[in-house]
N, C-alpha and C. Protein backbone atom coordinates (compact mmCIF):
# COMPACT_ATOMS: atom_id res chain seq x y z
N UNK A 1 24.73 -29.13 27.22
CA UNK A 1 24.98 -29.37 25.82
C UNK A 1 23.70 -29.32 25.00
N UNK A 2 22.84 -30.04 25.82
CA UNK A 2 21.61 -29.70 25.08
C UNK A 2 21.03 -28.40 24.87
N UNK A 3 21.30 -27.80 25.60
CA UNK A 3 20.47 -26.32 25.46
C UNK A 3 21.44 -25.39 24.38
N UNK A 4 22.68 -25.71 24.18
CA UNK A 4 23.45 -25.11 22.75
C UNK A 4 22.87 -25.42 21.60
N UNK A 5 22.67 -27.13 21.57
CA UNK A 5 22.32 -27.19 20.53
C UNK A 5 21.07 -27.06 19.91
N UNK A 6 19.87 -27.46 21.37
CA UNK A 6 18.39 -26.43 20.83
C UNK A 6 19.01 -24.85 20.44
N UNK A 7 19.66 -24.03 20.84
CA UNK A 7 19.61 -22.76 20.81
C UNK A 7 20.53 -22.07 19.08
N UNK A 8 21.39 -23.85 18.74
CA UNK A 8 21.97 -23.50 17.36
C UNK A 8 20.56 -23.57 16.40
N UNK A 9 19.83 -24.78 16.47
CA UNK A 9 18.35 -25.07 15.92
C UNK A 9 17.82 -23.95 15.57
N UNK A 10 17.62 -23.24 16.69
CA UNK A 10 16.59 -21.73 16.84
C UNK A 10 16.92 -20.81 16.17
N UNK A 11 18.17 -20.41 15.92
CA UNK A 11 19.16 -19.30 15.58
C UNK A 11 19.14 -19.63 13.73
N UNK A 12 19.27 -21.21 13.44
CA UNK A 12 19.37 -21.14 12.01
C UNK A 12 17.97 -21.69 11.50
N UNK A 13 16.51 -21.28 12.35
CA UNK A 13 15.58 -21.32 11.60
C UNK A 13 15.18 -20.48 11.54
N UNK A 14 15.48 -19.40 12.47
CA UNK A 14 15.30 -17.61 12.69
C UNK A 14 16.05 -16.93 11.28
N UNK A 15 17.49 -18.00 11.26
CA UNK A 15 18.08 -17.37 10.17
C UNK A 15 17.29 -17.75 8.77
N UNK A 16 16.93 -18.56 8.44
CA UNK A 16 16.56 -19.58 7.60
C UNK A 16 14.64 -18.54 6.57
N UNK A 17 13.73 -18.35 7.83
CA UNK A 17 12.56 -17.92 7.95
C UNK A 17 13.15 -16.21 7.54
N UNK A 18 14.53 -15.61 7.95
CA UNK A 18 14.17 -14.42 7.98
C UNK A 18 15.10 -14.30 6.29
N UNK A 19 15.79 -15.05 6.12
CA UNK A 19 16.18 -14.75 4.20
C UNK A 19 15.38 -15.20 3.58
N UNK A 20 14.16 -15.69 3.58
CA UNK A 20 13.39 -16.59 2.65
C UNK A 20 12.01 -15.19 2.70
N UNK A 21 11.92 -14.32 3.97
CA UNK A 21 10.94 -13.23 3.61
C UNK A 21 11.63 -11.97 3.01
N UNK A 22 13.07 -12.09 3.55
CA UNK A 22 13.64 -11.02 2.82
C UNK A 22 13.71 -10.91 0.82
N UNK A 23 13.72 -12.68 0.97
CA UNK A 23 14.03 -12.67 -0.56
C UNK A 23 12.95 -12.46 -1.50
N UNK A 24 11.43 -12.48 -0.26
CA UNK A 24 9.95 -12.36 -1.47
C UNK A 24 10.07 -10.66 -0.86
N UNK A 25 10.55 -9.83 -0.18
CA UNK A 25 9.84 -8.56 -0.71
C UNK A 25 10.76 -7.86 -1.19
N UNK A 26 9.17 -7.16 -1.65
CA UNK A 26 9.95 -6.79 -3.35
C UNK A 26 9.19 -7.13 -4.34
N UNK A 27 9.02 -8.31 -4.56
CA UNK A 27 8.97 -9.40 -5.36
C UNK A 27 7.81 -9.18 -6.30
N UNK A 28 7.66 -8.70 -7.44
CA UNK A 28 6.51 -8.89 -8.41
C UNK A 28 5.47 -9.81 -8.26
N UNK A 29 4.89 -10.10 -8.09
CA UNK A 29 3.87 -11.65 -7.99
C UNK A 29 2.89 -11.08 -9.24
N UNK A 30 2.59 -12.26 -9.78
CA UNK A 30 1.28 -11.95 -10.47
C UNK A 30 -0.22 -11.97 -10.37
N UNK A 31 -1.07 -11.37 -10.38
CA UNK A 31 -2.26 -11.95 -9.72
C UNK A 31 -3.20 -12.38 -10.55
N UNK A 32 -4.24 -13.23 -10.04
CA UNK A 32 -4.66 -14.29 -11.28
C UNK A 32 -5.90 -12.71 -11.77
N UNK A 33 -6.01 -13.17 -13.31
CA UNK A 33 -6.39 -12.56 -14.09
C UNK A 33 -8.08 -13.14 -14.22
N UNK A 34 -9.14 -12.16 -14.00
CA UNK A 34 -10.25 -12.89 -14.00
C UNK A 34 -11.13 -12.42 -15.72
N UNK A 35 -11.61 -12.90 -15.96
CA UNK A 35 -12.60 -12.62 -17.27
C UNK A 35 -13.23 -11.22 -17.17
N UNK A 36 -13.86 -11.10 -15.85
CA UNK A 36 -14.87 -9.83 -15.49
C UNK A 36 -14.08 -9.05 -14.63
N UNK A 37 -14.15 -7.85 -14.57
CA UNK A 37 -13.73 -6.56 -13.42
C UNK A 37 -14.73 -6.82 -12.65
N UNK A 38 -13.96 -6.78 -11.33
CA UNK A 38 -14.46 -7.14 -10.24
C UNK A 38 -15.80 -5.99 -10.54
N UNK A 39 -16.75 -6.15 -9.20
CA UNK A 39 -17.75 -5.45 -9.07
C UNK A 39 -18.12 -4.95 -7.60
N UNK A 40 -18.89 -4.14 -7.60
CA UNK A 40 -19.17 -4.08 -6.44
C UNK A 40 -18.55 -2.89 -5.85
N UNK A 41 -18.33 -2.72 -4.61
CA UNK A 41 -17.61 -1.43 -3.36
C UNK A 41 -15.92 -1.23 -3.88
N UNK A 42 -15.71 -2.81 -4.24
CA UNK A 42 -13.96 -2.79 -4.40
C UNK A 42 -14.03 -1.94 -5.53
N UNK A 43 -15.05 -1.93 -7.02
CA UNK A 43 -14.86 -1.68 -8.18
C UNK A 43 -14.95 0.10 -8.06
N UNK A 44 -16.21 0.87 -7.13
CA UNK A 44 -15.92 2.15 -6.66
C UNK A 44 -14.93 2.73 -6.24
N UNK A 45 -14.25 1.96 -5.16
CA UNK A 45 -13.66 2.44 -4.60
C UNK A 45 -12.23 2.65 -5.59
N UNK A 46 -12.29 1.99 -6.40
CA UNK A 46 -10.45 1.95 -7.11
C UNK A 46 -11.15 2.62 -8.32
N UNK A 47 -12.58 3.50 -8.63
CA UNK A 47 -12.57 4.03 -9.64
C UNK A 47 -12.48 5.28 -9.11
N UNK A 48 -12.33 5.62 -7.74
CA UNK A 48 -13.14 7.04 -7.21
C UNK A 48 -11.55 7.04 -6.59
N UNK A 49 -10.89 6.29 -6.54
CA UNK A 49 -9.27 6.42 -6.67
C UNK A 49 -8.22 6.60 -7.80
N UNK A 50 -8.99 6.68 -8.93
CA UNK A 50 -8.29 6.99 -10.42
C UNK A 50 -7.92 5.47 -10.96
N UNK A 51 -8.51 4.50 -10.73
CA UNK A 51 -8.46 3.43 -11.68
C UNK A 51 -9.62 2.86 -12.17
N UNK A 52 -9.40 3.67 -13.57
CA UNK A 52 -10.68 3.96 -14.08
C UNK A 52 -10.90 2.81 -15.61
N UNK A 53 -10.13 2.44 -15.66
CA UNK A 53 -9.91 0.92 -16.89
C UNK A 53 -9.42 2.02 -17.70
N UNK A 54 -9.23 3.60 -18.31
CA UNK A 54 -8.69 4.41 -19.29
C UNK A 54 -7.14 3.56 -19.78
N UNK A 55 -6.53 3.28 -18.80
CA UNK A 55 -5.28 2.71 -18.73
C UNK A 55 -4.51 1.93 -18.05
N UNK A 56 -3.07 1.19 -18.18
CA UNK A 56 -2.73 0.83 -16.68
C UNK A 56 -2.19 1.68 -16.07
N UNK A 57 -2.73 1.17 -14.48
CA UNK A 57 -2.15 1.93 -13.54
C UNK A 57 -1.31 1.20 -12.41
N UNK A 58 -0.47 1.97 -12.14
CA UNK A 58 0.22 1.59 -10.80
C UNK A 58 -0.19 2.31 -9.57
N UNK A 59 -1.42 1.85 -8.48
CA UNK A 59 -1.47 2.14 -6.99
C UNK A 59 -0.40 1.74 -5.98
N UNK A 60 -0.19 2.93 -5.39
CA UNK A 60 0.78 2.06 -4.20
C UNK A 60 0.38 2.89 -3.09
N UNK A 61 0.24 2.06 -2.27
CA UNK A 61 -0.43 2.76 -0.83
C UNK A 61 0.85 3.23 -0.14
N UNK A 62 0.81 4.47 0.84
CA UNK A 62 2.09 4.60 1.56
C UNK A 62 1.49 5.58 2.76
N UNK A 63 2.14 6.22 3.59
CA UNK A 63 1.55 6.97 4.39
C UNK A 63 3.06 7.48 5.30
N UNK A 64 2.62 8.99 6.16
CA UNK A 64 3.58 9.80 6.63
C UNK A 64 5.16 9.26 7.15
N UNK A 65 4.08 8.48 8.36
CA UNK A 65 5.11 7.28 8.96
C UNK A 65 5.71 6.36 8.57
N UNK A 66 5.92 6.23 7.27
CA UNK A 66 6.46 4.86 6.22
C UNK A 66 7.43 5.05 5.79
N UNK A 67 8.91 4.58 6.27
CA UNK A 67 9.74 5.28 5.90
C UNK A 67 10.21 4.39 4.55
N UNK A 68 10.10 3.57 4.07
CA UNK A 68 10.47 2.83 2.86
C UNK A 68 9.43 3.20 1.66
N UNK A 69 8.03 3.87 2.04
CA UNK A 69 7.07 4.08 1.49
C UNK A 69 7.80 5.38 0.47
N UNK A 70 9.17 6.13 0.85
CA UNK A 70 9.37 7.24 -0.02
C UNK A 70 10.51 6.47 -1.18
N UNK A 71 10.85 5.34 -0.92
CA UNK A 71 11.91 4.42 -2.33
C UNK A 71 10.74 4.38 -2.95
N UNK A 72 9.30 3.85 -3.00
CA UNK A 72 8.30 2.78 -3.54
C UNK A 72 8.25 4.28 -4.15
N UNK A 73 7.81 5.25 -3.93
CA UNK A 73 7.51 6.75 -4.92
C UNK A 73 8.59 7.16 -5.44
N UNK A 74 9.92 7.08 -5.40
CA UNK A 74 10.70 7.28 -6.34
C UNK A 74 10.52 5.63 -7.25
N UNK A 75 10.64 4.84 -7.37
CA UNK A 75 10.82 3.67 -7.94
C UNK A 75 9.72 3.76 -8.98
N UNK A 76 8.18 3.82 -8.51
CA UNK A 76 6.75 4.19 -9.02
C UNK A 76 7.34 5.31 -10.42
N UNK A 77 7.51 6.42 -9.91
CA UNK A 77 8.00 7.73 -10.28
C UNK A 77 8.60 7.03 -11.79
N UNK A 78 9.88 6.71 -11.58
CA UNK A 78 10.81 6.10 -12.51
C UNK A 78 10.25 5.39 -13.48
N UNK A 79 9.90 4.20 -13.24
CA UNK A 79 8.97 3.10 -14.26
C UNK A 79 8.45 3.65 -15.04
N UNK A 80 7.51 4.88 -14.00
CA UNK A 80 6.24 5.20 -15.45
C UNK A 80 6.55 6.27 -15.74
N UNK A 81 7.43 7.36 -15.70
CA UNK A 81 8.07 8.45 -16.32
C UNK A 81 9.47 7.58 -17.26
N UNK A 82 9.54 6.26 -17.72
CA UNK A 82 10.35 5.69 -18.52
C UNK A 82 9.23 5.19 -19.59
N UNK A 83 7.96 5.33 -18.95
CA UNK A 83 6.80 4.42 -20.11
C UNK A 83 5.89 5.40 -20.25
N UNK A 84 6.44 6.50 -19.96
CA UNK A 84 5.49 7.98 -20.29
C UNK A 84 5.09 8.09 -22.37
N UNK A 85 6.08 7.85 -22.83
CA UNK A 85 6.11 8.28 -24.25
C UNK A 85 4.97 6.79 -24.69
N UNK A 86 4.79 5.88 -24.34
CA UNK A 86 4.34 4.67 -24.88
C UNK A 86 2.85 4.60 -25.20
N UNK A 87 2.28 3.95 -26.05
CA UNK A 87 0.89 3.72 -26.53
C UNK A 87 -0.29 4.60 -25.58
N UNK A 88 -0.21 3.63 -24.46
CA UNK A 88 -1.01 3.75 -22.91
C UNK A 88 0.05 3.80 -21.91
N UNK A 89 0.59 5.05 -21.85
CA UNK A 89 1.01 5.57 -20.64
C UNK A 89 0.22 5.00 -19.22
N UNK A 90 1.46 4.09 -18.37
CA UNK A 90 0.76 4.00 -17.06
C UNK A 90 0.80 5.21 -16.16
N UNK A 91 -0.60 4.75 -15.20
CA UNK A 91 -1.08 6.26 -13.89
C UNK A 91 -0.35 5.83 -12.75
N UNK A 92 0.25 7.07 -12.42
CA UNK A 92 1.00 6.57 -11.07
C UNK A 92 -0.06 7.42 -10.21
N UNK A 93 -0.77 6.29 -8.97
CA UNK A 93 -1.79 6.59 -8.17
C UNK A 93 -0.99 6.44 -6.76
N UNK A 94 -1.14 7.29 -5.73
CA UNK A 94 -0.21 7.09 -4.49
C UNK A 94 -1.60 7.38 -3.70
N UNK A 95 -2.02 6.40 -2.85
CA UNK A 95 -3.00 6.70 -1.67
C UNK A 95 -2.13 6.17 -0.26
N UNK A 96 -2.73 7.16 0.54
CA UNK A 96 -2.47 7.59 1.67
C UNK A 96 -3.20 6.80 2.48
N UNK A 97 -2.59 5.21 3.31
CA UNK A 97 -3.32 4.47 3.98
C UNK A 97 -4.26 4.77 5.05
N UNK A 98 -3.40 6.20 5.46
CA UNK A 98 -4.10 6.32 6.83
C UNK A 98 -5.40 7.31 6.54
N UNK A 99 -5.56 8.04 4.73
CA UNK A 99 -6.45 8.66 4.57
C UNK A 99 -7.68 7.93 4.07
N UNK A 100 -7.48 6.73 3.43
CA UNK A 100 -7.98 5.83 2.87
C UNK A 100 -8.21 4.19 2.90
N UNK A 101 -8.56 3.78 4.30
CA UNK A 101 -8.36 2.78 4.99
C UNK A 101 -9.07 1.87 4.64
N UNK A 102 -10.17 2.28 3.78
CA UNK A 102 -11.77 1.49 2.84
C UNK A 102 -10.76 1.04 1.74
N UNK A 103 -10.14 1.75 0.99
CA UNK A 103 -9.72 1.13 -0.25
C UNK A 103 -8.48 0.14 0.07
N UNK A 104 -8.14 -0.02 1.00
CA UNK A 104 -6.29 -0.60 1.27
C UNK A 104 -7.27 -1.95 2.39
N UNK A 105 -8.56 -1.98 2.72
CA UNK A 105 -8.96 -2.86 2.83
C UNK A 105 -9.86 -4.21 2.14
N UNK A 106 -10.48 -2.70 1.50
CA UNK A 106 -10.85 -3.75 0.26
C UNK A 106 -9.75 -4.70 -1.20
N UNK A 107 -8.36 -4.12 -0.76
CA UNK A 107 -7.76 -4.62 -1.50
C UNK A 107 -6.59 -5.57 -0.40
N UNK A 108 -7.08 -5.58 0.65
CA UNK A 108 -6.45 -6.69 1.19
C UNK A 108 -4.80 -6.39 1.60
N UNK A 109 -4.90 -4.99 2.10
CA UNK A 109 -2.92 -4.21 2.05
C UNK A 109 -2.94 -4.93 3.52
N UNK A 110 -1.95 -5.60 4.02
CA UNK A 110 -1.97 -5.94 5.05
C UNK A 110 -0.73 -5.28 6.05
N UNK A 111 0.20 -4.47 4.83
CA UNK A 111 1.38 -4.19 5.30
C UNK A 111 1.85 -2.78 4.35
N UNK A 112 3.03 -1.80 5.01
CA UNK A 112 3.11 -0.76 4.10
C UNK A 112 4.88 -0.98 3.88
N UNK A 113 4.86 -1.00 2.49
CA UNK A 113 4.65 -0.49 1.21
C UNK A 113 3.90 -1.53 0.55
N UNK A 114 2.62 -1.25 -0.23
CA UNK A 114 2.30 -2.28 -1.02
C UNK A 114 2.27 -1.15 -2.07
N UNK A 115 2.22 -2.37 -3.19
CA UNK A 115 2.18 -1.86 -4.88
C UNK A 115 1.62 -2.79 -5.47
N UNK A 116 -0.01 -2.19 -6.29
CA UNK A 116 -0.61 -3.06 -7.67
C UNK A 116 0.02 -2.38 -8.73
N UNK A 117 -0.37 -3.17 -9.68
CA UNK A 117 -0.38 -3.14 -11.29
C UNK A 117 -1.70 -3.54 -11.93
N UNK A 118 -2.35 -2.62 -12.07
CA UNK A 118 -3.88 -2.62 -12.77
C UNK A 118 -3.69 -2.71 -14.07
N UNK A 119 -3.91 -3.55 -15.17
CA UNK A 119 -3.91 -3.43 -16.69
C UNK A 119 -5.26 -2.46 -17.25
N UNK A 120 -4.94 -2.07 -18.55
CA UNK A 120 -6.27 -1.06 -19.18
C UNK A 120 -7.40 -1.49 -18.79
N UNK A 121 -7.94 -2.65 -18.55
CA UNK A 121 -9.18 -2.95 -18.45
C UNK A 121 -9.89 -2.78 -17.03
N UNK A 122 -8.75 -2.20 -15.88
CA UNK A 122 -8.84 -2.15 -14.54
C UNK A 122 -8.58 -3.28 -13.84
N UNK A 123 -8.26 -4.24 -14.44
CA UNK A 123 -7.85 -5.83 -13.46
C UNK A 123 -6.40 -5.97 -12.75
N UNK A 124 -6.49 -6.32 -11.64
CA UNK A 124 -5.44 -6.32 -10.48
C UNK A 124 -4.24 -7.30 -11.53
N UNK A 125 -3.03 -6.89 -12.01
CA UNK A 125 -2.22 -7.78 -12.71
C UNK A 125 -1.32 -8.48 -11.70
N UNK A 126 -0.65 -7.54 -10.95
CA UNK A 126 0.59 -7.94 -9.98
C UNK A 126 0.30 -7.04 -8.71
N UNK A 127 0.96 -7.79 -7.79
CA UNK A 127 1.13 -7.11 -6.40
C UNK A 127 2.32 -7.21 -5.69
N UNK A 128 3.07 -6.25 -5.15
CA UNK A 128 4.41 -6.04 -4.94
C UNK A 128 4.13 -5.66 -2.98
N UNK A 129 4.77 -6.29 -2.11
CA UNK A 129 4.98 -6.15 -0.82
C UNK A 129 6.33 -5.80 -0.59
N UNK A 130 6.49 -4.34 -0.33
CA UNK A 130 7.67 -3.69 0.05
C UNK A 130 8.25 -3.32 -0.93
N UNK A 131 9.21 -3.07 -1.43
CA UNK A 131 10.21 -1.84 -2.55
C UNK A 131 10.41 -2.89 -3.67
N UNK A 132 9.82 -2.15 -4.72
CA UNK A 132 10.36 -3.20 -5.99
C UNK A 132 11.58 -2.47 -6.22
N UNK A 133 12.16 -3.01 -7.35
CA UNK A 133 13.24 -3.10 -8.36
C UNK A 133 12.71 -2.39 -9.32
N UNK A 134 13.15 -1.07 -9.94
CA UNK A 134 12.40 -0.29 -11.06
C UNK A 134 12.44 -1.33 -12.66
N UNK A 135 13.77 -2.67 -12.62
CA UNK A 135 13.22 -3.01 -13.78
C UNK A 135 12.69 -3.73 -13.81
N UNK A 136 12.05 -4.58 -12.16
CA UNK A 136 11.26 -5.17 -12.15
C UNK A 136 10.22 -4.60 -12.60
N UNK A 137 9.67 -3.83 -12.14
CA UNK A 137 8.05 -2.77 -12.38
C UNK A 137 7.87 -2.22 -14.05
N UNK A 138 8.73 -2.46 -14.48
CA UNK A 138 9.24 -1.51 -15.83
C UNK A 138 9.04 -2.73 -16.73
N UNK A 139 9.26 -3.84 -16.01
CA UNK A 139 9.08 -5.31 -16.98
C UNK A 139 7.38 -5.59 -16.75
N UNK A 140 6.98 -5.08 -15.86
CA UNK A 140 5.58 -5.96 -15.71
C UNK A 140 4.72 -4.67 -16.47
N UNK A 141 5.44 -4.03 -16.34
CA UNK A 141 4.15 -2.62 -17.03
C UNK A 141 4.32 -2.82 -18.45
N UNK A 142 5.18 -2.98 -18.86
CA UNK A 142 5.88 -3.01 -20.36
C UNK A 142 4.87 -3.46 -21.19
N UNK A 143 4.40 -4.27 -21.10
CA UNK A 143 3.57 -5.17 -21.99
C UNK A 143 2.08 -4.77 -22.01
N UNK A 144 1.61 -4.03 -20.67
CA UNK A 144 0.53 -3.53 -20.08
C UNK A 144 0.21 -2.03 -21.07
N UNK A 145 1.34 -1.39 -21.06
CA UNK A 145 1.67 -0.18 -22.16
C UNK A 145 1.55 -0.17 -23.46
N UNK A 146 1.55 -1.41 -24.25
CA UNK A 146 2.09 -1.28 -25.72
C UNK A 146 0.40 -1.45 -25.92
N UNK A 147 -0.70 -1.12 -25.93
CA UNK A 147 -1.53 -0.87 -26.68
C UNK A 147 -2.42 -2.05 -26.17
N UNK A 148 -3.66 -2.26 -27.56
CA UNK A 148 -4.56 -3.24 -27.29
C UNK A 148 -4.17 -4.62 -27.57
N UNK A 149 -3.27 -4.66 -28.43
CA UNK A 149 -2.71 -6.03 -28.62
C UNK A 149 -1.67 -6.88 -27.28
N UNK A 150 -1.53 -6.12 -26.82
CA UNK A 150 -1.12 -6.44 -24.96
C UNK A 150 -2.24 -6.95 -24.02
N UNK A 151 -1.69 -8.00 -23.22
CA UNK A 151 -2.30 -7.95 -21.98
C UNK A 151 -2.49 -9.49 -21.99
């Protein structure tokens, strides 16, 4: 009897642990906003990757073997071909983890699909782990788009 009911325990914290990660990816997060653009190797490396402060951009790392990595490029795709006509059009940047393993480290990708949201000034806004929601992405860029009075 005992070993059912350790084994019900196990089963609904397995269950418990595995809807509570299902329910963060995806998930927009915001990332804290600093005064200064970073500096340094990280600041090369995401300029010599096209995030150049001109505008916001959306990076999303993906690579051959990623099979969820091709929703995150249609989803990417969508957002900013819906915020194409706007003030500051966001850059849709797609790097290739396995070509670019310096930049997806210096930004701390620990897993594939990831997705930033860089505002005009080049600062990390949000970070997305696994497939957003296009009106999620479409809500966080929105504001990032409408000009200088944003952000």
């Amino acid at each position: 009897m005992i070993e059912i009911t350790i084994l019900a325990v196990m089963l609904l914290a397995g269950l418990a642990v595995g809807l509570y990660l299902r329910r963060r990816e995806g998930a927009v997060r915001s990332a804290p906003v600093t005064l200064d653009r970073d500096t340094g190797a990280r600041e090369d490396l995401l300029v010599a990757a096209g995030v150049t402060g001109a505008g916001p951009a959306v990076l999303h790392f993906s690579a051959e073997w990623c099979g969820p990595c091709a929703a995150v490029r249609r989803v990417v795709a969508d957002a900013t071909g819906d915020l194409a006509d706007s003030p500051q059009p966001p850059r849709d940047i797609e790097i290739d983890i396995d070509a670019d393993p310096a930049l997806a480290r210096a930004l701390n990708v620990l897993s594939l699909p990831t997705t930033f949201v860089f505002d005009a000034e080049g600062r990390e806004r949000f970070r997305i782990s696994g497939v957003p929601k296009t009106s999620d992405l479409r809500s966080a860029l929105g504001p990032l788009t409408a000009g200088s009075a944003a952000g």
